[in-house]
N, C-alpha and C. Protein backbone atom coordinates (compact mmCIF):
# COMPACT_ATOMS: atom_id res chain seq x y z
N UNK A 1 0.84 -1.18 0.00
CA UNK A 1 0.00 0.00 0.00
C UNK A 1 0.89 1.24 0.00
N UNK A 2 0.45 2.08 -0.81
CA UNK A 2 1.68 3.41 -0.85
C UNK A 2 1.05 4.02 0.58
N UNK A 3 2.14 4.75 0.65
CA UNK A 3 2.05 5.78 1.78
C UNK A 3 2.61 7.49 1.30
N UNK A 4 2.22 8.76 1.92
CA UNK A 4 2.23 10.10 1.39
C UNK A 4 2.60 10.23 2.57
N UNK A 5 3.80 10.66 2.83
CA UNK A 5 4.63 11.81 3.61
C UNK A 5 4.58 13.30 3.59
N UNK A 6 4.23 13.91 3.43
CA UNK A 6 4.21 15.64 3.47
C UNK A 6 5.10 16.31 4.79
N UNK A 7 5.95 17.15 3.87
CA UNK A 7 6.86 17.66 5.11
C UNK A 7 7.48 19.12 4.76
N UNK A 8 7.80 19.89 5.26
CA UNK A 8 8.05 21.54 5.29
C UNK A 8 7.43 22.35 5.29
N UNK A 9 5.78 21.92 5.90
CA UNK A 9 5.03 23.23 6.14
C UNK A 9 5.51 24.33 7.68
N UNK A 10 4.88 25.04 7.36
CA UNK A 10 5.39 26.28 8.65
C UNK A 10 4.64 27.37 8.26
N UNK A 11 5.42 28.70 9.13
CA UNK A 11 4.86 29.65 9.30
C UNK A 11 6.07 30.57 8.78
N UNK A 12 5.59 31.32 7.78
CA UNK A 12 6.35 32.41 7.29
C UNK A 12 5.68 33.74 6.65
N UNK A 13 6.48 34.63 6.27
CA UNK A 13 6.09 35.99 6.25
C UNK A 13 5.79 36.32 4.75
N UNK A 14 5.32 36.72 4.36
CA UNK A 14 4.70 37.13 2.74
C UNK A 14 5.94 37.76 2.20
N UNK A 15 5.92 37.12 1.22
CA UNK A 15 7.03 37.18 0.43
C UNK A 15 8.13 36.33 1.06
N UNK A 16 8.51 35.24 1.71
CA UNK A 16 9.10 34.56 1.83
C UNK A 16 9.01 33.18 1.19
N UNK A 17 10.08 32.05 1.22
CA UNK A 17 9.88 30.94 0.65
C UNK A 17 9.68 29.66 1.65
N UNK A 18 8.75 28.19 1.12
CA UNK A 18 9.55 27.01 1.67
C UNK A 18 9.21 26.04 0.84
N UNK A 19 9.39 25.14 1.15
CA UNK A 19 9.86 23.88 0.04
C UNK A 19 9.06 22.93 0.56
N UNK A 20 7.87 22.75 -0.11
CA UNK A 20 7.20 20.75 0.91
C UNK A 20 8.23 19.76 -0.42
N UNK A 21 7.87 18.69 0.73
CA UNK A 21 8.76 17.50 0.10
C UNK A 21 7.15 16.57 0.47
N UNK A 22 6.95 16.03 -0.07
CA UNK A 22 6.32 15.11 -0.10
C UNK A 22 7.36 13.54 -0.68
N UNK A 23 6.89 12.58 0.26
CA UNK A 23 7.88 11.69 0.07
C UNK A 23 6.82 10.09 0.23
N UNK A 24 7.34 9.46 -0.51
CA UNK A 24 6.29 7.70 -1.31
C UNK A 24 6.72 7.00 -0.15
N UNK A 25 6.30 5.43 -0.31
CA UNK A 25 6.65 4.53 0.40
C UNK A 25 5.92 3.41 0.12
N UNK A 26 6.38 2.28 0.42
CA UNK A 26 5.67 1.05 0.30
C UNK A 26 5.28 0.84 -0.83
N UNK A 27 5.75 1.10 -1.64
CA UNK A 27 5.80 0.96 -3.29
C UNK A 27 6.82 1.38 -3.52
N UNK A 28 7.68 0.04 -4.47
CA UNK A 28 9.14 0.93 -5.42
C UNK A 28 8.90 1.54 -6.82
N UNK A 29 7.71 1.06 -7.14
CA UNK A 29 7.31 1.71 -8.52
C UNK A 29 7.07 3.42 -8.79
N UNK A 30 8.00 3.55 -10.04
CA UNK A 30 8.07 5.29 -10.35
C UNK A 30 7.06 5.64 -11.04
N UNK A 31 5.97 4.67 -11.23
CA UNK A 31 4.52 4.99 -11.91
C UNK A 31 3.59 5.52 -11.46
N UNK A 32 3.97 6.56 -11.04
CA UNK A 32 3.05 7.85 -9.80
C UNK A 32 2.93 9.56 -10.57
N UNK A 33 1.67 9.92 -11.05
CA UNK A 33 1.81 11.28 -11.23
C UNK A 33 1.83 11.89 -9.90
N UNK A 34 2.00 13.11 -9.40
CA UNK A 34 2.12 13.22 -8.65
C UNK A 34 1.55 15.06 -8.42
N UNK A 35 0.31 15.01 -7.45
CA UNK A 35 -0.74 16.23 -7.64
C UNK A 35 -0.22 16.87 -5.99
N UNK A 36 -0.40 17.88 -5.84
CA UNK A 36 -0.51 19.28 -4.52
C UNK A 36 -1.53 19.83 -5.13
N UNK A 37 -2.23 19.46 -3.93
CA UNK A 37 -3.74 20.22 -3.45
C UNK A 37 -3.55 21.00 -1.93
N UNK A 38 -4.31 22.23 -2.15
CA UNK A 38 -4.60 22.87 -1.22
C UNK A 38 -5.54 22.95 -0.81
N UNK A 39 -6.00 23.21 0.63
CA UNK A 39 -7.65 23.56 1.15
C UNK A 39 -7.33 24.56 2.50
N UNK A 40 -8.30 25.84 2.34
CA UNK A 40 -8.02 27.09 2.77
C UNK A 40 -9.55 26.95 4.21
N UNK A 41 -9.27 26.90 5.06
CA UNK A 41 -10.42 27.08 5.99
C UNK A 41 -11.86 27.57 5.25
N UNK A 42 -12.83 26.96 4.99
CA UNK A 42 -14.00 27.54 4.68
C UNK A 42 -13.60 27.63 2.92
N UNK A 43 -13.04 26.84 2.66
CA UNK A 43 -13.02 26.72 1.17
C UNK A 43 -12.77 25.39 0.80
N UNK A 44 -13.17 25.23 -0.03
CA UNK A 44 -13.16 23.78 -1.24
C UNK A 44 -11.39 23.89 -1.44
N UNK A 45 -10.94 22.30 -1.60
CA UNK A 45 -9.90 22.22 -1.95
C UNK A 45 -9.59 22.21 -3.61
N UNK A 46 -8.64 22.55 -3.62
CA UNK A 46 -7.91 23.58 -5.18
C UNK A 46 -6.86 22.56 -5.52
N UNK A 47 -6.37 22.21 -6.52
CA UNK A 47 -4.84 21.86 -7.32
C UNK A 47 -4.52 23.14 -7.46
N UNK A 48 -3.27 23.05 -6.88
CA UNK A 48 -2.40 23.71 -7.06
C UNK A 48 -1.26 23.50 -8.30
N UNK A 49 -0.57 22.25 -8.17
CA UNK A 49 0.50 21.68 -8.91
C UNK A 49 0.35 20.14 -9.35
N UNK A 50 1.06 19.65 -10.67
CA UNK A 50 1.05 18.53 -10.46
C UNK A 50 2.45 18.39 -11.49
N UNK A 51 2.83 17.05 -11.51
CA UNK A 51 4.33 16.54 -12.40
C UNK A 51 4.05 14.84 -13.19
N UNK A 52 4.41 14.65 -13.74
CA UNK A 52 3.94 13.75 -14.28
C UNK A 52 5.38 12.54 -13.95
N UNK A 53 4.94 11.36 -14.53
CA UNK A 53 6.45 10.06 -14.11
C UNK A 53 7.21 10.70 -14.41
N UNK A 54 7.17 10.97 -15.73
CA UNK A 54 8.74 11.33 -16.46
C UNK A 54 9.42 12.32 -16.26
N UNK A 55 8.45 12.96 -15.12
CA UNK A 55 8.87 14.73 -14.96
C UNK A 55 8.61 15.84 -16.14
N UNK A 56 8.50 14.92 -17.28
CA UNK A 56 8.45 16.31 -18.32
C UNK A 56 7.29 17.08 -18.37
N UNK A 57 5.94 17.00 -18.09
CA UNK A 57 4.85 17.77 -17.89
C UNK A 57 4.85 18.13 -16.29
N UNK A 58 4.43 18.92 -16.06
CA UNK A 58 4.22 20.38 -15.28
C UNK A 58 3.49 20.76 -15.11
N UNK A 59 2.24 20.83 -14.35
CA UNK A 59 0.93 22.07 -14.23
C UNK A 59 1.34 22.69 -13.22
N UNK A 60 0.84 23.63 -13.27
CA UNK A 60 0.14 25.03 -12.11
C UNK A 60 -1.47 25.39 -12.14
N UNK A 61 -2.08 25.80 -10.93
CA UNK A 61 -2.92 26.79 -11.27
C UNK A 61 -2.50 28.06 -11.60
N UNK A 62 -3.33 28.94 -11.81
CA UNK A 62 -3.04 30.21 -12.52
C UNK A 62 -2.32 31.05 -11.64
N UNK A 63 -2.92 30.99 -9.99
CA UNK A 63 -2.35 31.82 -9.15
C UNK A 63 -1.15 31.25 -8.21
N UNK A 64 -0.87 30.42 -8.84
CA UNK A 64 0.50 30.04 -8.46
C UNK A 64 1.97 30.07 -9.41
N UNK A 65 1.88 30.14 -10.74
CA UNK A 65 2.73 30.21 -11.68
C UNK A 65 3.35 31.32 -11.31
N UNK A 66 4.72 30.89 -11.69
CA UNK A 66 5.70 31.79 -11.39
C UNK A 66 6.30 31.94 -10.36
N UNK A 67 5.79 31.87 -9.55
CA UNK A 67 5.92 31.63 -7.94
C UNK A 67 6.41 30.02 -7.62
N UNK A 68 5.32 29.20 -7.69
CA UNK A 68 6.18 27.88 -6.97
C UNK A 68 6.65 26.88 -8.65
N UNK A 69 7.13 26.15 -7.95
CA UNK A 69 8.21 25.12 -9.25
C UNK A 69 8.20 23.83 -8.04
N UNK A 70 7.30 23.00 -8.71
CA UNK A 70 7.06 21.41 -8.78
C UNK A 70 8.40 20.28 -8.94
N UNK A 71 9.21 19.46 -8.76
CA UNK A 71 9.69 19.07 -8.98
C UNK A 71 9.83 17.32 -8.68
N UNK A 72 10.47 16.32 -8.76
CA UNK A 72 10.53 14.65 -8.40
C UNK A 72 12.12 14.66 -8.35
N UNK A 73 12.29 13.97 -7.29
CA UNK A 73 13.63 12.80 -7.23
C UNK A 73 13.28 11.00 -7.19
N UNK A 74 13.11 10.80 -8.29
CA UNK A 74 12.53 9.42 -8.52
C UNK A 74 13.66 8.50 -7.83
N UNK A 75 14.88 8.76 -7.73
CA UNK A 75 15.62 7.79 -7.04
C UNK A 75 15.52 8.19 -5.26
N UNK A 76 15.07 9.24 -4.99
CA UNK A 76 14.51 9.53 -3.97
C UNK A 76 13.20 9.23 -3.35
N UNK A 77 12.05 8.48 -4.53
CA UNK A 77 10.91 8.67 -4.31
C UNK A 77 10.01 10.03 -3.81
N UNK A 78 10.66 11.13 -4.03
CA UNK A 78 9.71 12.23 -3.24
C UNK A 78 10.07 13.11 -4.32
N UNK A 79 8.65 13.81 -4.12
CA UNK A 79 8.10 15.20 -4.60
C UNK A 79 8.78 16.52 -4.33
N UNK A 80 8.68 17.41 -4.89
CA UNK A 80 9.09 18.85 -4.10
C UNK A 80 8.38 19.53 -4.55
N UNK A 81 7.78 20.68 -3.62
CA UNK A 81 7.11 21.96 -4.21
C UNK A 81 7.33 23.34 -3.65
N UNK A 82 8.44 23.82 -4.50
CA UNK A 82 9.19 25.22 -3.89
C UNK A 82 8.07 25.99 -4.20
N UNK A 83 8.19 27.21 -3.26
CA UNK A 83 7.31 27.72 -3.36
C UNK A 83 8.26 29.09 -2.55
N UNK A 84 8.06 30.32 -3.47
CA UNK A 84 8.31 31.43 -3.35
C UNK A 84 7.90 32.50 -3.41
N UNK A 85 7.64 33.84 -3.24
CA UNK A 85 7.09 34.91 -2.87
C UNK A 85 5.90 34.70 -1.94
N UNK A 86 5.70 34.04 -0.94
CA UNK A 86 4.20 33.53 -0.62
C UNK A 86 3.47 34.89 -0.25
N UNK A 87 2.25 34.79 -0.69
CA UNK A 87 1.28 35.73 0.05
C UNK A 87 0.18 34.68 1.12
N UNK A 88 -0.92 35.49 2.05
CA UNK A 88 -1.19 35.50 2.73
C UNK A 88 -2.36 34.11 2.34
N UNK A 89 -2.57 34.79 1.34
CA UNK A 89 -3.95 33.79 0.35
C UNK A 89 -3.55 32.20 0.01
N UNK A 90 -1.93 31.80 0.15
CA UNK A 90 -1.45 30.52 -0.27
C UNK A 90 -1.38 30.26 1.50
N UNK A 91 -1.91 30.40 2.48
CA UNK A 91 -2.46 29.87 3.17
C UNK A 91 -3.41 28.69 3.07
N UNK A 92 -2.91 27.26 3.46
CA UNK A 92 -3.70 26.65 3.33
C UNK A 92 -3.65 24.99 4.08
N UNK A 93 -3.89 24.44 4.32
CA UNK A 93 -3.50 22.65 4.16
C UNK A 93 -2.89 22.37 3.23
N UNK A 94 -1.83 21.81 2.68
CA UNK A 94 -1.20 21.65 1.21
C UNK A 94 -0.96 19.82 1.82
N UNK A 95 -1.48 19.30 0.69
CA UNK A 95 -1.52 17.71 0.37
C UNK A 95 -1.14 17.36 -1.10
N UNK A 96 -0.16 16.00 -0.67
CA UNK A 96 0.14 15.52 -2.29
C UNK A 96 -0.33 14.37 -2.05
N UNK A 97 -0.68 13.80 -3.55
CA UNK A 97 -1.83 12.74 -3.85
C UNK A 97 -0.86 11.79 -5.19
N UNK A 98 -1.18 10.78 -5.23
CA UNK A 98 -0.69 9.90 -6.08
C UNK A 98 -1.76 9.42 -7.18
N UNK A 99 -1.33 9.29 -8.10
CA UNK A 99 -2.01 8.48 -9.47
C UNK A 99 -1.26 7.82 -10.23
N UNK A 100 -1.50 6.55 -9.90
CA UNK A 100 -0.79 5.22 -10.79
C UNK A 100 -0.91 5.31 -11.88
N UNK A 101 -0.27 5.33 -12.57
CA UNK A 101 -0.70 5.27 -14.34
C UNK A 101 0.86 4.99 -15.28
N UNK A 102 0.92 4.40 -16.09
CA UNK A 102 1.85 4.17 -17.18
C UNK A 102 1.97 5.32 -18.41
N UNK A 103 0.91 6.29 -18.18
CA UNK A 103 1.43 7.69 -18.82
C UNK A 103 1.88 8.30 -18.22
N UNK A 104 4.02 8.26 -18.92
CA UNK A 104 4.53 9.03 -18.45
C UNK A 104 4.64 10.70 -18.66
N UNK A 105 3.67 10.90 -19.44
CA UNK A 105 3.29 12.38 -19.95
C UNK A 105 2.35 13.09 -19.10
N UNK A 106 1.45 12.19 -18.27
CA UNK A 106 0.12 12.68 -18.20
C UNK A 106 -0.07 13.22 -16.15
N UNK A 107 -0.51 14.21 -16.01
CA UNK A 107 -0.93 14.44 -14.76
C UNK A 107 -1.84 15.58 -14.93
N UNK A 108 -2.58 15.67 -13.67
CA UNK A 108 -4.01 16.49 -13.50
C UNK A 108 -4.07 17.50 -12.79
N UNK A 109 -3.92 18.69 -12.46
CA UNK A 109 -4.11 19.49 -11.78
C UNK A 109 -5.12 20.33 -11.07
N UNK A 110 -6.73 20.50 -12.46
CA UNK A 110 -7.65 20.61 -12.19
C UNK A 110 -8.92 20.11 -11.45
N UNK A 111 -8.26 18.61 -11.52
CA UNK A 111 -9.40 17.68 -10.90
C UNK A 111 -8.41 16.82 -9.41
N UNK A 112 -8.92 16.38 -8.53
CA UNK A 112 -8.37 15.50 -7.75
C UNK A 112 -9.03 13.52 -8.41
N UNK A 113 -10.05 13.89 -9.31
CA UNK A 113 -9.93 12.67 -9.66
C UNK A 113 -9.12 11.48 -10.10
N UNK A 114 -8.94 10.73 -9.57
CA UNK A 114 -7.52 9.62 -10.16
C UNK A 114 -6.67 9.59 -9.26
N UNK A 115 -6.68 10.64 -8.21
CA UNK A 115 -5.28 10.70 -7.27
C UNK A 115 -6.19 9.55 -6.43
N UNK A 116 -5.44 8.29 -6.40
CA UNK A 116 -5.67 7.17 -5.42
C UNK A 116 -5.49 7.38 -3.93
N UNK A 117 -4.44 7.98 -3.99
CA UNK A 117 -3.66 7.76 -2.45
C UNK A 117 -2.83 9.58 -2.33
N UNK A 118 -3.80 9.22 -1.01
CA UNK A 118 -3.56 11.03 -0.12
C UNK A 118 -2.44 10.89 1.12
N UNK A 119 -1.79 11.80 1.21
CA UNK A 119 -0.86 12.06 2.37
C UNK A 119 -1.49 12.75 3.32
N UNK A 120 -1.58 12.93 4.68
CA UNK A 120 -2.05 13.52 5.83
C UNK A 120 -2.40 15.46 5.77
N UNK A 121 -1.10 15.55 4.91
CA UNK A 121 -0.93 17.22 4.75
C UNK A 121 -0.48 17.92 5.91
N UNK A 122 0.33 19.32 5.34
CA UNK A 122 1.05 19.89 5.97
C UNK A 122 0.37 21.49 6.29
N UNK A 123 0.34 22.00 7.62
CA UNK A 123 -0.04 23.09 7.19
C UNK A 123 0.92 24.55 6.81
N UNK A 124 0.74 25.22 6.34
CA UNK A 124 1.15 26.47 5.42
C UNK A 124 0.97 27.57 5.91
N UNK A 125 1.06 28.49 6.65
CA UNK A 125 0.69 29.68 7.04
C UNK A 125 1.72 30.86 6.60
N UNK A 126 0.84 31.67 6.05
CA UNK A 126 1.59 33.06 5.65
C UNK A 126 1.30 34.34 6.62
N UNK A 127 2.20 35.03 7.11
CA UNK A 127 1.49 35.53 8.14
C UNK A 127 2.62 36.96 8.36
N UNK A 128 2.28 37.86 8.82
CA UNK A 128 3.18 38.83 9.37
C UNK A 128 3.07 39.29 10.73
C-alpha cells in the first residue's frame, strides 16, 4: 500500500519561501503522477500543482505560476514543491496525492480525480 509523507510546512512571512517535500513509500514503482492540493479554511480544496512520471509535464494553477516550481527525485521517491514569494492567500493545508498510471506524460491538476492515495498534509501559514 503506498504511503504520502508531506513535510516543510510552517509559518512564514509574505514574500518569503519554503519547500514541501512530499515523500512515497511502500511501493518501489516510479509509476506515480504526482498532484498538490490545497484547502483554505472555509473553502473547497484547489490543485495547485502537479508533475507527471517522467517529470516532463508540469501544471500550475493560474495563481501560483511563477511563484512555486514542482519538482521529483525518482531515485529519492519524493516530490518537491518550492514555493516562493508567498502571500497570505497561499495559506492553506497543502496535500500531495498519487495516481498510478503508465502515462509518463500525463498528470491532473484541475481535478483531484484519479489521485488514489492522499498524504495527511502539511499546514502552510503566511502571516506577518
Amino acid at each position: 500500500q503506498l504511503q504520502l509523507v508531506e513535510s516543510g510546512g510552517g509559518l512564514v512571512q509574505p514574500g518569503g519561501s519554503l519547500r514541501l517535500s512530499c515523500a512515497r513509500s511502500g511501493s518501489t514503482s516510479p509509476y506515480y503522477a504526482i498532484g498538490w492540493f490545497r484547502q483554505a479554511p472555509g473553502k473547497e480544496r484547489e490543485g495547485v500543482s502537479c508533475i507527471s512520471v517522467s517529470g516532463g509535464t508540469t501544471k500550475y494553477t493560474d495563481s501560483v505560476k511563477g511563484r512555486f516550481t514542482i519538482s521529483r527525485d525518482n531515485a529519492k521517491n519524493t516530490v518537491y514543491l518550492q514555493m516562493d514569494s508567498l502571500k497570505p492567500e497561499d495559506t492553506a493545508i497543502y496535500y500531495c496525492a498519487a495516481d498510478f498510471t503508465f502515462d509518463l506524460a500525463m498528470c491532473a491538476v484541475t481535478s483531484s480525480r484519479g489521485y488514489e492515495y492522499w498524504g495527511q498534509g502539511t499546514q502552510v501559514t503566511v502571516s506577518s
